[in-house]
Protein backbone atom coordinates (compact mmCIF):
# COMPACT_ATOMS: atom_id res chain seq x y z
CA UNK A 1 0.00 0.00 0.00
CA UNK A 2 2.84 2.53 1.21
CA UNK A 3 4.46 1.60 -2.54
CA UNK A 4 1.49 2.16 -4.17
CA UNK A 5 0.51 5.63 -2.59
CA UNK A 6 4.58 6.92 -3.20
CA UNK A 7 4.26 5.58 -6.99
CA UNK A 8 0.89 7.94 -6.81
CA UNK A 9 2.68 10.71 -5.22
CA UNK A 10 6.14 10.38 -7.28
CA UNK A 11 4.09 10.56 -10.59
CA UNK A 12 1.52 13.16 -9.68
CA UNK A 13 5.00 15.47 -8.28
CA UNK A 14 7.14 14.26 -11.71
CA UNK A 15 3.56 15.33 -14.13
CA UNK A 16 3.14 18.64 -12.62
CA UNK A 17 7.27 19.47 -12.83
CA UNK A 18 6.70 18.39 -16.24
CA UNK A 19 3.73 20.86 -17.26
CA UNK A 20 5.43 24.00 -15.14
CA UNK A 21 8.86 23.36 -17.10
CA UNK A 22 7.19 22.80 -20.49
CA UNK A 23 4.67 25.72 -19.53
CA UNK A 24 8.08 28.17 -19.47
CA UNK A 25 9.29 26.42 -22.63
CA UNK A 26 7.44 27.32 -24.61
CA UNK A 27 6.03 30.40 -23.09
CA UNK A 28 10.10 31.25 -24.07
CA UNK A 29 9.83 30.04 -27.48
CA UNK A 30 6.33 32.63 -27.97
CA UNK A 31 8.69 35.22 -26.84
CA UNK A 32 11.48 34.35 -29.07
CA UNK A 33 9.01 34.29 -31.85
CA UNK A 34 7.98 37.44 -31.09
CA UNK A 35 11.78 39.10 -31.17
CA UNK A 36 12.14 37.60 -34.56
CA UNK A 37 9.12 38.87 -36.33
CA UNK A 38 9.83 42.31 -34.38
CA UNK A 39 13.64 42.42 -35.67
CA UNK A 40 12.28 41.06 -39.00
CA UNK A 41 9.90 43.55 -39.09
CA UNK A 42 12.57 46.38 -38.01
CA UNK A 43 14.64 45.21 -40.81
CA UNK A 44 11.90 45.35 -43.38
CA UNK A 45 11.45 49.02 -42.21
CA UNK A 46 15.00 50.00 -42.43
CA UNK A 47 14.96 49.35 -45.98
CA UNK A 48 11.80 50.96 -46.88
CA UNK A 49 13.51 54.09 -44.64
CA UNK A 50 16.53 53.40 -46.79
CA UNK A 51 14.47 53.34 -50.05
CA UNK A 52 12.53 56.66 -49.38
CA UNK A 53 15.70 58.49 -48.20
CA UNK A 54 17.43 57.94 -51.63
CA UNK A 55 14.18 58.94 -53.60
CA UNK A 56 13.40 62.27 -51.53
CA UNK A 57 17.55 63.11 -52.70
CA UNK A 58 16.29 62.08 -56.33
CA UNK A 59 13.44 64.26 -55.82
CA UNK A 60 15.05 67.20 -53.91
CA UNK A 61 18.21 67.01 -56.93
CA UNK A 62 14.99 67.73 -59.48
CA UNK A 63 13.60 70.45 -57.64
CA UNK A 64 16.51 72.04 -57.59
CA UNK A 65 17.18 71.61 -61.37
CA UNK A 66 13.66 72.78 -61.93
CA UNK A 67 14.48 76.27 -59.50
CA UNK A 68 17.01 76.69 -61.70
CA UNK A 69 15.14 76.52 -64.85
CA UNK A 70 12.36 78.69 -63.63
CA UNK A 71 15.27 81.30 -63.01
CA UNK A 72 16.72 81.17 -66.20
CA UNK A 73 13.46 81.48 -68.01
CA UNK A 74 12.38 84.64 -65.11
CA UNK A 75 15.80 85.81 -66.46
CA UNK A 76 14.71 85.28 -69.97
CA UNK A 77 11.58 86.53 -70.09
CA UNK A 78 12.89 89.67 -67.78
CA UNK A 79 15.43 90.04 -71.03
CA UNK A 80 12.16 89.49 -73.89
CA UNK A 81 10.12 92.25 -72.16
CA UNK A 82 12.68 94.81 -72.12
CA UNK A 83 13.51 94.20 -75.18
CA UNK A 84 9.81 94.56 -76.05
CA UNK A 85 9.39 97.46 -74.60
CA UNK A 86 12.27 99.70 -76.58
């Protein structure tokens, strides 16, 4: 009887060790999950970031082309009317 009821005891103590260690497991393993997708995720971002900067320098290097255009044909038209106006 005293075997029997320390066989009931050993394997009721040995099933819930069991379930608390695998409980932190993978409780660990959902929170390494999560640091993946999040540094995935951060890495995704840094090249959209990376992307964007280099077309807002595209972007900025037409503007200014186009500010200097708009000058030169001020300039020109500046020249036309005074001209015109003789």
């Amino acid at each position: 009887m005293n075997d029997n009821l320390i066989l009931i005891v050993s394997n009721a103590l040995t099933g819930i060790a069991t379930f608390l260690v695998s409980r932190r497991q993978k409780q660990t393993e959902l929170e390494n999950s999560i640091l993946d997708n999040l540094s995935k995720s951060i890495g995704v971002y840094q090249t959209i970031i990376q992307d964007l900067k280099e077309e807002i320098h595209q972007l900025n290097l037409k503007v200014v082309k186009l500010e200097e255009k708009v000058t030169k044909l001020m300039d020109e038209n500046k020249k036309l009317r005074s001209q015109s106006n003789k």
